[in-house]
C-alpha atoms as a PDB file:
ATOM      1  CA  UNK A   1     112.428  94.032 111.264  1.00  0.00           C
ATOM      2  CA  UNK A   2     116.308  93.336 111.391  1.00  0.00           C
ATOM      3  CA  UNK A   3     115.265  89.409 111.582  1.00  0.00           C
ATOM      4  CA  UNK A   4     113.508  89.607 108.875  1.00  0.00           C
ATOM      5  CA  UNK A   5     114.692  88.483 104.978  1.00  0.00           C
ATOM      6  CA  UNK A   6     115.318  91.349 103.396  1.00  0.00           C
ATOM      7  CA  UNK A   7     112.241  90.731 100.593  1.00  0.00           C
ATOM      8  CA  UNK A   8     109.702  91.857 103.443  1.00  0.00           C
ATOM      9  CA  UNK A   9     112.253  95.061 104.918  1.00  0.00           C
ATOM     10  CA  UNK A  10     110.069  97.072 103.614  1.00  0.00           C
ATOM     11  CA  UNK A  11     106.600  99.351 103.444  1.00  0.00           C
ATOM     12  CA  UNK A  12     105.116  99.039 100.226  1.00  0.00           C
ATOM     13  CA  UNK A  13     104.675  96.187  98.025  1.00  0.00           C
ATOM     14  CA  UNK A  14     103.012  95.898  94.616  1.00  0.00           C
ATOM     15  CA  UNK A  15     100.939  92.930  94.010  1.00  0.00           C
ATOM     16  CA  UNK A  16      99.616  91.809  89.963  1.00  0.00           C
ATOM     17  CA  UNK A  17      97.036  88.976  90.182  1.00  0.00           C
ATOM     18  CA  UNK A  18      97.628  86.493  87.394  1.00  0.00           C
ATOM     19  CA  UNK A  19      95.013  86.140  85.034  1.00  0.00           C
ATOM     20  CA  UNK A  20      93.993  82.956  82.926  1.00  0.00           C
ATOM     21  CA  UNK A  21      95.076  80.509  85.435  1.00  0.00           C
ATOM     22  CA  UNK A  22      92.887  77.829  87.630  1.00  0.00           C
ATOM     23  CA  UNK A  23      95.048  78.550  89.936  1.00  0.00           C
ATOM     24  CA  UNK A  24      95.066  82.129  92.222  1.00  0.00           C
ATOM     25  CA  UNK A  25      98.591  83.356  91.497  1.00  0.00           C
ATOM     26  CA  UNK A  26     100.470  86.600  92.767  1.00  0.00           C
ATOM     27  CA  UNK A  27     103.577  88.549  91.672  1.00  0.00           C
ATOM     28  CA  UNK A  28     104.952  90.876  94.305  1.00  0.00           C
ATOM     29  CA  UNK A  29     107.314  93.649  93.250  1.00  0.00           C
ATOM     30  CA  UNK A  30     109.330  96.051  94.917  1.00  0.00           C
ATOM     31  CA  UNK A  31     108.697 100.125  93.854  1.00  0.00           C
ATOM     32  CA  UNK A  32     111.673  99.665  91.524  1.00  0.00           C
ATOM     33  CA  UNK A  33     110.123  96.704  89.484  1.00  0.00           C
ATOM     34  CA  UNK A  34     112.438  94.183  91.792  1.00  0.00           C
ATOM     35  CA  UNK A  35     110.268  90.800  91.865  1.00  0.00           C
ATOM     36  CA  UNK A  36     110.143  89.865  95.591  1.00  0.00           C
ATOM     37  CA  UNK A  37     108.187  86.620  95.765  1.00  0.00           C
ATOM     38  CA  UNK A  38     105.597  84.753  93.608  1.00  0.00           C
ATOM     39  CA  UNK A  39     102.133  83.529  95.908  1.00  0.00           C
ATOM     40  CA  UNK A  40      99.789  80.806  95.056  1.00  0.00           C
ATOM     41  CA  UNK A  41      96.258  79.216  96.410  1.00  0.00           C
ATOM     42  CA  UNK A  42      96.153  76.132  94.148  1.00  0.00           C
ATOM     43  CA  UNK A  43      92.537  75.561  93.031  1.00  0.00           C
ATOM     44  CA  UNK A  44      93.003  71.583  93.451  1.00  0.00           C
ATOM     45  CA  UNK A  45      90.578  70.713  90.643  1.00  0.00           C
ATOM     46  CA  UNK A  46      90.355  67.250  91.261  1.00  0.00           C
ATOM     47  CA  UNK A  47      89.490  67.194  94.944  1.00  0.00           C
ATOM     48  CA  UNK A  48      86.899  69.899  94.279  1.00  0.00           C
ATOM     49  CA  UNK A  49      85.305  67.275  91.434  1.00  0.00           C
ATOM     50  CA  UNK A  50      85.404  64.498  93.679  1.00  0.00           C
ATOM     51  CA  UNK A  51      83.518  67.161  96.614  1.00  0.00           C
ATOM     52  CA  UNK A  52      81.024  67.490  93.518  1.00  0.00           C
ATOM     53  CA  UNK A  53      80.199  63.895  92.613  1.00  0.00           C
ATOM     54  CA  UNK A  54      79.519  63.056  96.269  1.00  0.00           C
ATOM     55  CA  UNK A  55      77.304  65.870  96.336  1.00  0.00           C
ATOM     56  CA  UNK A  56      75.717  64.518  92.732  1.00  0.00           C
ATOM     57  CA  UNK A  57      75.452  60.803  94.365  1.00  0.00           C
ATOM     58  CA  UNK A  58      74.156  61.907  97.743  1.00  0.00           C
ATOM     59  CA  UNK A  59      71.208  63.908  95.831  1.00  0.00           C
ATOM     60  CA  UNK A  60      70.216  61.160  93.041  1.00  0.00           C
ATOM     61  CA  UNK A  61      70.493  58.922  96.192  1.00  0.00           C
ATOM     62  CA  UNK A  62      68.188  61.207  97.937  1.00  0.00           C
ATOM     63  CA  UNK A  63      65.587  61.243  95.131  1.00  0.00           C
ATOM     64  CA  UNK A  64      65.292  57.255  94.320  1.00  0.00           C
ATOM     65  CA  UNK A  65      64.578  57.040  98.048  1.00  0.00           C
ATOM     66  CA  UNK A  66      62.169  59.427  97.460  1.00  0.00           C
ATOM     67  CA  UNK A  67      60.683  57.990  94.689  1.00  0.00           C
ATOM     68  CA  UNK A  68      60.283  54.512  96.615  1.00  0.00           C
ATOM     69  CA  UNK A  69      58.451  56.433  99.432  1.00  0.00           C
ATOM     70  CA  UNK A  70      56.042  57.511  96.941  1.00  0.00           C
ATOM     71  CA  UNK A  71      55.818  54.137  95.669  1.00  0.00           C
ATOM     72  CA  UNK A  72      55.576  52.060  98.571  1.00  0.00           C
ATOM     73  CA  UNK A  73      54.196  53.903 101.475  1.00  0.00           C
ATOM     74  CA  UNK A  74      50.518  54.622 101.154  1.00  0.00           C
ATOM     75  CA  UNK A  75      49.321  58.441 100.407  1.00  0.00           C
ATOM     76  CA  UNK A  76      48.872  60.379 103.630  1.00  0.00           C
ATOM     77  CA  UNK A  77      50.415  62.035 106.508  1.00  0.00           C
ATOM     78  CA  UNK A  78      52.573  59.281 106.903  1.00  0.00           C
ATOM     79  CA  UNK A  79      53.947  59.367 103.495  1.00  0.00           C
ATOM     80  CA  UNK A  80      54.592  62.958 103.617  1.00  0.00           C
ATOM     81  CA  UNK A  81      56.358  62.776 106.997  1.00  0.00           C
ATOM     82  CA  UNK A  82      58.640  60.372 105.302  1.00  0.00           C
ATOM     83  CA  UNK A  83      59.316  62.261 102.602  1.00  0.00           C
ATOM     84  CA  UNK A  84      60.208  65.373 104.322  1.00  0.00           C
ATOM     85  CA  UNK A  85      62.629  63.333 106.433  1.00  0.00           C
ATOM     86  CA  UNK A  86      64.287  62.203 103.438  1.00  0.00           C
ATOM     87  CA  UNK A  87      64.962  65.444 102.147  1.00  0.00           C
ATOM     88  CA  UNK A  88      66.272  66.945 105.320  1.00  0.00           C
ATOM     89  CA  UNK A  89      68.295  63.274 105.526  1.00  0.00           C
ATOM     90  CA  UNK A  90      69.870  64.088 101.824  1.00  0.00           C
ATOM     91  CA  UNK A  91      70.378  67.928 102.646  1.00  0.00           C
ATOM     92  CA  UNK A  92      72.358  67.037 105.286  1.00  0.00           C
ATOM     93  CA  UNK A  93      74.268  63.941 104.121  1.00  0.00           C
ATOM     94  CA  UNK A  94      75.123  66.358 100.919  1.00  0.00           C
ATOM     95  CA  UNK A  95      76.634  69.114 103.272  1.00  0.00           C
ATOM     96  CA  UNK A  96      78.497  66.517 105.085  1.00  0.00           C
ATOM     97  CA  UNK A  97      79.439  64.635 101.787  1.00  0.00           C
ATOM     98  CA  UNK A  98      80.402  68.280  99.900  1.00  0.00           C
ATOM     99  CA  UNK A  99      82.664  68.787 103.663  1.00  0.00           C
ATOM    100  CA  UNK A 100      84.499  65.864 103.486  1.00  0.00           C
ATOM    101  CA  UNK A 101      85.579  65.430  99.903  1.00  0.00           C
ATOM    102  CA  UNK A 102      86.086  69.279  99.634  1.00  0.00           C
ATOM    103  CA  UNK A 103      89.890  70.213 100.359  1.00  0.00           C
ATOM    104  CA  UNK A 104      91.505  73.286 101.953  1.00  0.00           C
ATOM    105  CA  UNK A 105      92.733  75.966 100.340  1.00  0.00           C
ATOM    106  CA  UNK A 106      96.061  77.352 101.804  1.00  0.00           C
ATOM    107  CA  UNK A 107      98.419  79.971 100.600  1.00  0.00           C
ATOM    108  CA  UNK A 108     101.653  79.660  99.819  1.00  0.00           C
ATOM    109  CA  UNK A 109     104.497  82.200  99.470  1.00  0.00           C
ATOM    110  CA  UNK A 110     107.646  81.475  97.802  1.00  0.00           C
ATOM    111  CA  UNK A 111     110.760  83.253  96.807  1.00  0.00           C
ATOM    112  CA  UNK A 112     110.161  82.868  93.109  1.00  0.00           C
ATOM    113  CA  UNK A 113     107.945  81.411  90.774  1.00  0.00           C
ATOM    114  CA  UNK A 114     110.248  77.700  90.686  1.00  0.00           C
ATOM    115  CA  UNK A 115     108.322  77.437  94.219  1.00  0.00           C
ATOM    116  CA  UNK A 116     111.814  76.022  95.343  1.00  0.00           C
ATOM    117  CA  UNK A 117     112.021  77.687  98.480  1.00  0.00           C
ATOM    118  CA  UNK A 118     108.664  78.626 100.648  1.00  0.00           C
ATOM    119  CA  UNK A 119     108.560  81.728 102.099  1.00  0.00           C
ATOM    120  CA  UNK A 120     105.340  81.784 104.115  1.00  0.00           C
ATOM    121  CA  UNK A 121     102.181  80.029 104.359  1.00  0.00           C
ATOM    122  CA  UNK A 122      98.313  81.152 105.097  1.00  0.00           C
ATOM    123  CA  UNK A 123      96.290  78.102 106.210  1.00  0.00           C
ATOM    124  CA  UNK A 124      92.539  77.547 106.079  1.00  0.00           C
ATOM    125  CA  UNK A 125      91.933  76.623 109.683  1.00  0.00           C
ATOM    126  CA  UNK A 126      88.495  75.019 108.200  1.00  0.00           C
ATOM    127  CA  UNK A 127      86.826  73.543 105.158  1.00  0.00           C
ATOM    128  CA  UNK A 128      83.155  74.730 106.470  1.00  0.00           C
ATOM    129  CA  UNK A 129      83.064  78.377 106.806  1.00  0.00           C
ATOM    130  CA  UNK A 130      79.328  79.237 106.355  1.00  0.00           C
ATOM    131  CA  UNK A 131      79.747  82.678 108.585  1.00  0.00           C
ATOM    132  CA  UNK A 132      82.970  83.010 110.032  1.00  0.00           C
ATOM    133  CA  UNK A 133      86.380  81.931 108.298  1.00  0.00           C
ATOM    134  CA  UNK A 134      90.061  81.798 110.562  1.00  0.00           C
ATOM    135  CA  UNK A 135      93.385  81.370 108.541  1.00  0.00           C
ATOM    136  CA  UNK A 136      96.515  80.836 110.538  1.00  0.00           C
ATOM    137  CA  UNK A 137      99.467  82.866 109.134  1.00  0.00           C
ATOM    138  CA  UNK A 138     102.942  80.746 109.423  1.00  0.00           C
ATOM    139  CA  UNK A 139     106.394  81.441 108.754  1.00  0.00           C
ATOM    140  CA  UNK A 140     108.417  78.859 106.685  1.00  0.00           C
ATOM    141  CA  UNK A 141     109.276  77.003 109.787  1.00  0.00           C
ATOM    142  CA  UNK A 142     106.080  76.317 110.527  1.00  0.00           C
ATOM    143  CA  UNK A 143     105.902  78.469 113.436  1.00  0.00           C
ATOM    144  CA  UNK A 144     102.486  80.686 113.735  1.00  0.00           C
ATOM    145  CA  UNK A 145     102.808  84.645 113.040  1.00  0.00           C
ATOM    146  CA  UNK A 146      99.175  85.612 113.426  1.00  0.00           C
ATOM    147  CA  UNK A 147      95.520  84.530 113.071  1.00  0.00           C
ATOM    148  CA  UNK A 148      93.466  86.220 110.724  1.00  0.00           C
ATOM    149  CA  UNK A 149      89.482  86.082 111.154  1.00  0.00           C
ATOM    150  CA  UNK A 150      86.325  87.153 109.175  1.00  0.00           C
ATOM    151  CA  UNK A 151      83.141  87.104 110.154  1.00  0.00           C
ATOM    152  CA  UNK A 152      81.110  87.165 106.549  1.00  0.00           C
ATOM    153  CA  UNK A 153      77.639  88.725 108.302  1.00  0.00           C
ATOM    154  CA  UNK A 154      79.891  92.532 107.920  1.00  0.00           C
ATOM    155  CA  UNK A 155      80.065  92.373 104.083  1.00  0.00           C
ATOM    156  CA  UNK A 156      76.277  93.391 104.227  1.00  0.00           C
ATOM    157  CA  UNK A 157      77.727  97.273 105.469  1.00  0.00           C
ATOM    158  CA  UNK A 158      81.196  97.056 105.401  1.00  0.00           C
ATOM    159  CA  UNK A 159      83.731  94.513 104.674  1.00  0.00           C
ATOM    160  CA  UNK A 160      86.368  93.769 107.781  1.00  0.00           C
ATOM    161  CA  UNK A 161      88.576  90.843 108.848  1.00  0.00           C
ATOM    162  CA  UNK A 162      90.755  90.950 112.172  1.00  0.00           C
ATOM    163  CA  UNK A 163      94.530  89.737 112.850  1.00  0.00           C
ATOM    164  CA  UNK A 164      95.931  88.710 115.954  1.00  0.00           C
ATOM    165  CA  UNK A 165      98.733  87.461 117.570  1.00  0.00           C
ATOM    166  CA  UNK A 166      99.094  83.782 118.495  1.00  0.00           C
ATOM    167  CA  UNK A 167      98.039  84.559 121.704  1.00  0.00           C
ATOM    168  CA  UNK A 168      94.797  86.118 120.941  1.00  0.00           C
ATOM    169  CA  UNK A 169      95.906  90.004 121.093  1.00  0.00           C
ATOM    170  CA  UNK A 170      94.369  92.189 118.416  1.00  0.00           C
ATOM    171  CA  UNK A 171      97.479  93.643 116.092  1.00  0.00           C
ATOM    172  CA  UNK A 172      94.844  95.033 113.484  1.00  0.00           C
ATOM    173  CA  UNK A 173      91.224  95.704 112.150  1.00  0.00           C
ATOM    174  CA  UNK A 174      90.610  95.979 108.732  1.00  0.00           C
ATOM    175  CA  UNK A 175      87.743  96.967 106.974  1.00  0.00           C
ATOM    176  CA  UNK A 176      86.574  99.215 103.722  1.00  0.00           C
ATOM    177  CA  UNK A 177      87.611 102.488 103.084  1.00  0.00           C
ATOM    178  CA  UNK A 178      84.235 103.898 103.977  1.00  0.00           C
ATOM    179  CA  UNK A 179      80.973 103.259 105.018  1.00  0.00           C
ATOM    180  CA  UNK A 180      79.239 105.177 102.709  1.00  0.00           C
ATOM    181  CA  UNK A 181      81.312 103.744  99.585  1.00  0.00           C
ATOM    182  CA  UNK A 182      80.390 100.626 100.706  1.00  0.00           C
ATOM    183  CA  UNK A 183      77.425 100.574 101.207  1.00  0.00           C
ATOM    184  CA  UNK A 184      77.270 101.993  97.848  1.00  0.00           C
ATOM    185  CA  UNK A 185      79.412  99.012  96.092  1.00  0.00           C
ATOM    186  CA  UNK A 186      76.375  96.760  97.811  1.00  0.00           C
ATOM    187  CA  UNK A 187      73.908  98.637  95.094  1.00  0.00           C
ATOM    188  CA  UNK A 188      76.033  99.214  91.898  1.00  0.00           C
ATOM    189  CA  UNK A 189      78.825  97.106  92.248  1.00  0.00           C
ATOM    190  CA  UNK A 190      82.351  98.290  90.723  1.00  0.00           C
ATOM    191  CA  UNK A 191      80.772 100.847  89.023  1.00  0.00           C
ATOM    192  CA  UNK A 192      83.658 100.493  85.941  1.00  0.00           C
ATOM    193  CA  UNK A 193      85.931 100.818  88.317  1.00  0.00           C
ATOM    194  CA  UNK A 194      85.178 103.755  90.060  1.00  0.00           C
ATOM    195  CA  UNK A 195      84.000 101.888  93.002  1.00  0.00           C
ATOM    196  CA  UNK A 196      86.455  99.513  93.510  1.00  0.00           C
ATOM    197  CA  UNK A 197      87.448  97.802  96.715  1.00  0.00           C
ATOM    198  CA  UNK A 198      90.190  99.425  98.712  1.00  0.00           C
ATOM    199  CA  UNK A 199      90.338  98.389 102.797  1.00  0.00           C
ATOM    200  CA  UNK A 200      92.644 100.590 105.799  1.00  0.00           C
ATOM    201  CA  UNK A 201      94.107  98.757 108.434  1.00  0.00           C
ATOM    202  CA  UNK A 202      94.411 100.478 111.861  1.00  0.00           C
ATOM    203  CA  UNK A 203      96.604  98.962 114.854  1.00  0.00           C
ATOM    204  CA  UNK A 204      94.362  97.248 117.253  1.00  0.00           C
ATOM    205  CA  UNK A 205      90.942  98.510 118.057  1.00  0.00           C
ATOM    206  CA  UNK A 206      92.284 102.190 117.862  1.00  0.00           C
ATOM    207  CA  UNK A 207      91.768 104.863 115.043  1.00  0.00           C
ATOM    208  CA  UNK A 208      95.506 104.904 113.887  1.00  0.00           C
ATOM    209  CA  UNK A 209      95.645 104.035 110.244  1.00  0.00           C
ATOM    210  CA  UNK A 210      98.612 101.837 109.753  1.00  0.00           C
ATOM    211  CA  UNK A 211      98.674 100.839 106.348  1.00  0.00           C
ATOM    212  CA  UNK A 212      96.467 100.470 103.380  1.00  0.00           C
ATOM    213  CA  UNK A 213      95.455  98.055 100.430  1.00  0.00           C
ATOM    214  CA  UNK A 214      94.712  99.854  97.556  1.00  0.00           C
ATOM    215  CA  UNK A 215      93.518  98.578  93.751  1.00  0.00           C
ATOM    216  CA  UNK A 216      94.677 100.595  91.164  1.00  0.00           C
ATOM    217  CA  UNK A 217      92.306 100.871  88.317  1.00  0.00           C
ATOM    218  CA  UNK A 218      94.173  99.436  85.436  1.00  0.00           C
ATOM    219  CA  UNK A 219      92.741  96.534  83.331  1.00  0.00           C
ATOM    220  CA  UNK A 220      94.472  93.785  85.328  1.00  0.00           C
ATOM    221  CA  UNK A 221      94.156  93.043  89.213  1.00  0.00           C
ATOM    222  CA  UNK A 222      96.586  95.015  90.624  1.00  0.00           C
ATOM    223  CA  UNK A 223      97.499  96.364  93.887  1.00  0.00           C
ATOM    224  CA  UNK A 224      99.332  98.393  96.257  1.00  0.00           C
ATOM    225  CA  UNK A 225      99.716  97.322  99.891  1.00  0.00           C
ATOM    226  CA  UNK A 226     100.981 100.820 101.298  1.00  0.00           C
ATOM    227  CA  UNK A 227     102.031 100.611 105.392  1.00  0.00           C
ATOM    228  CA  UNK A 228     104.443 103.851 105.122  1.00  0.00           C
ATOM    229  CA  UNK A 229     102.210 105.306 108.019  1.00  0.00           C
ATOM    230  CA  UNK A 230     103.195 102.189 110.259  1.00  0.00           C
ATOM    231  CA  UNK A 231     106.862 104.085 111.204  1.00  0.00           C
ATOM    232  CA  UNK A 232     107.361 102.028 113.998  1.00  0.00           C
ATOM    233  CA  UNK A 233     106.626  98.376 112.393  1.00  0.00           C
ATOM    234  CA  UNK A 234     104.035  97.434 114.815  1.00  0.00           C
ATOM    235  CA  UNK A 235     102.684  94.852 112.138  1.00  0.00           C
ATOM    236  CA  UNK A 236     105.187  92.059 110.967  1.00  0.00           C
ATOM    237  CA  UNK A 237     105.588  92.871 107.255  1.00  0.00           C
ATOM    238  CA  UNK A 238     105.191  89.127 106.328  1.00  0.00           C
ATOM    239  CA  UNK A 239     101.917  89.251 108.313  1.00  0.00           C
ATOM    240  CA  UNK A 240     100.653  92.534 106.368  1.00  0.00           C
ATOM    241  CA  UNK A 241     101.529  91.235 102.806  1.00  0.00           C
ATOM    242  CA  UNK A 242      99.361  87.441 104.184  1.00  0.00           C
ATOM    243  CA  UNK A 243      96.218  90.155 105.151  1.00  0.00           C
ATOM    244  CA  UNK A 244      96.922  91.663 101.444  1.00  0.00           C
ATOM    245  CA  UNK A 245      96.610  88.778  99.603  1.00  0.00           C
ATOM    246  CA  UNK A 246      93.303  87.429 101.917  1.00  0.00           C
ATOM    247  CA  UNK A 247      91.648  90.474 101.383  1.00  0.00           C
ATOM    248  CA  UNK A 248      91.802  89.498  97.932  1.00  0.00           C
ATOM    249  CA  UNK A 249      91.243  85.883  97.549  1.00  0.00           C
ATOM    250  CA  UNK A 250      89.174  85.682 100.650  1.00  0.00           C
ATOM    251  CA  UNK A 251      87.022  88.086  99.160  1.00  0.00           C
ATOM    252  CA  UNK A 252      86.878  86.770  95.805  1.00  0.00           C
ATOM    253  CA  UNK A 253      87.468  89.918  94.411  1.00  0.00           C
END
């Protein structure tokens, strides 16, 4: 903790998502009101267009081919073997098309809202995550803190993502508050707010609560990312406040 910058020397840290704004934006305060750091995942509009015209081109390609099948190769089995190859052929060439053009969205800490000076960083290790999604957690030297993994097929029961170190070792699972409560956000949702997402992290694969991620029920996104039970710092701070954020934004909450 002693190398640390003294932003992250601590347990608790209040987070207030910023509202109207393409972009994902975070304010991080201390308990006292202090501001500690300002986070952003830029929503890079245009690249995300461009990912959706290829995807546009690659279809209407897809369907005059079609429609020249139809016209030139005579009615039959033939025809319709053709015609189901086509469609796989544009499925396909629109996943790949929507893969390439589409960019990654990192995360990215900084001291203040000037984004003058960059704190930390929270890659996207991918840009096709159908089932499971990595992130690599960096300081502002580029040097890797922790990897964080979800594996999408748990949000069915209950919500959990994994960090390790950057050799592999499990520092934390986290996952929902409860099984029950989550399985009964599945059927009715926020339920005005009385359901709302809150997640526990424990240290490794043990039962020892460690911290916790709570959203207050206010009007805006706000939330508390509470790791007084973690007394002997076994999770890097800057790493905790990263899994905060992701279980956030990663979540689309």
């Amino acid at each position: 903790m002693s190398e640390l910058d003294p932003v992250f020397m601590r347990s608790k840290f209040l987070l207030r998502q910023k509202h109207l704004s393409l972009s994902e934006k975070y304010y991080v305060w201390d308990e006292g009101g202090q501001a500690l750091l300002f986070i952003e995942r830029p929503a890079m509009i245009l690249r995300s267009l461009l990912a959706a015209l290829a995807v546009l081109g690659v279809f209407l390609g897809t369907g005059a081919l079609c429609a020249a099948i139809g016209a030139a190769a005579p009615e039959g089995p033939a025809q319709g073997i053709l015609l189901a190859f086509a469609l796989l052929g544009g499925l396909f060439g629109a996943i790949v098309a929507g893969v390439a053009c589409s960019p990654k969205r990192h995360v990215y800490f900084f001291r203040d809202d000037t984004r003058r000076e960059r704190m930390l960083t929270v890659e996207q290790d991918r840009k096709f995550m159908p089932v499971v999604a990595t992130y690599t957690v960096k300081d502002a030297a580029g040097k890797v803190l922790a990897r964080l993994r979800k594996n999408y097929l748990y949000n069915f029961f209950r919500k959990r993502w994994t960090c390790s170190d950057p050799d592999g070792r499990l520092l934390s699972l986290i996952q929902e508050d409860s099984l029950l409560l989550s399985l009964l956000r599945r059927f009715l949702g926020p339920f005005f707010g009385l359901l709302r997402t809150n997640f526990v992290l424990f240290k490794g694969d043990s039962e020892d609560v460690i911290g916790e991620f709570n959203r207050k029920l206010t009007l805006l996104d706000r939330y508390v990312l509470d790791l007084s039970a973690d007394e002997g710092g076994h999770l890097d701070r800057r790493v905790a406040l990263a899994i905060g954020v992701m279980l956030d934004t990663g979540e689309r909450r």
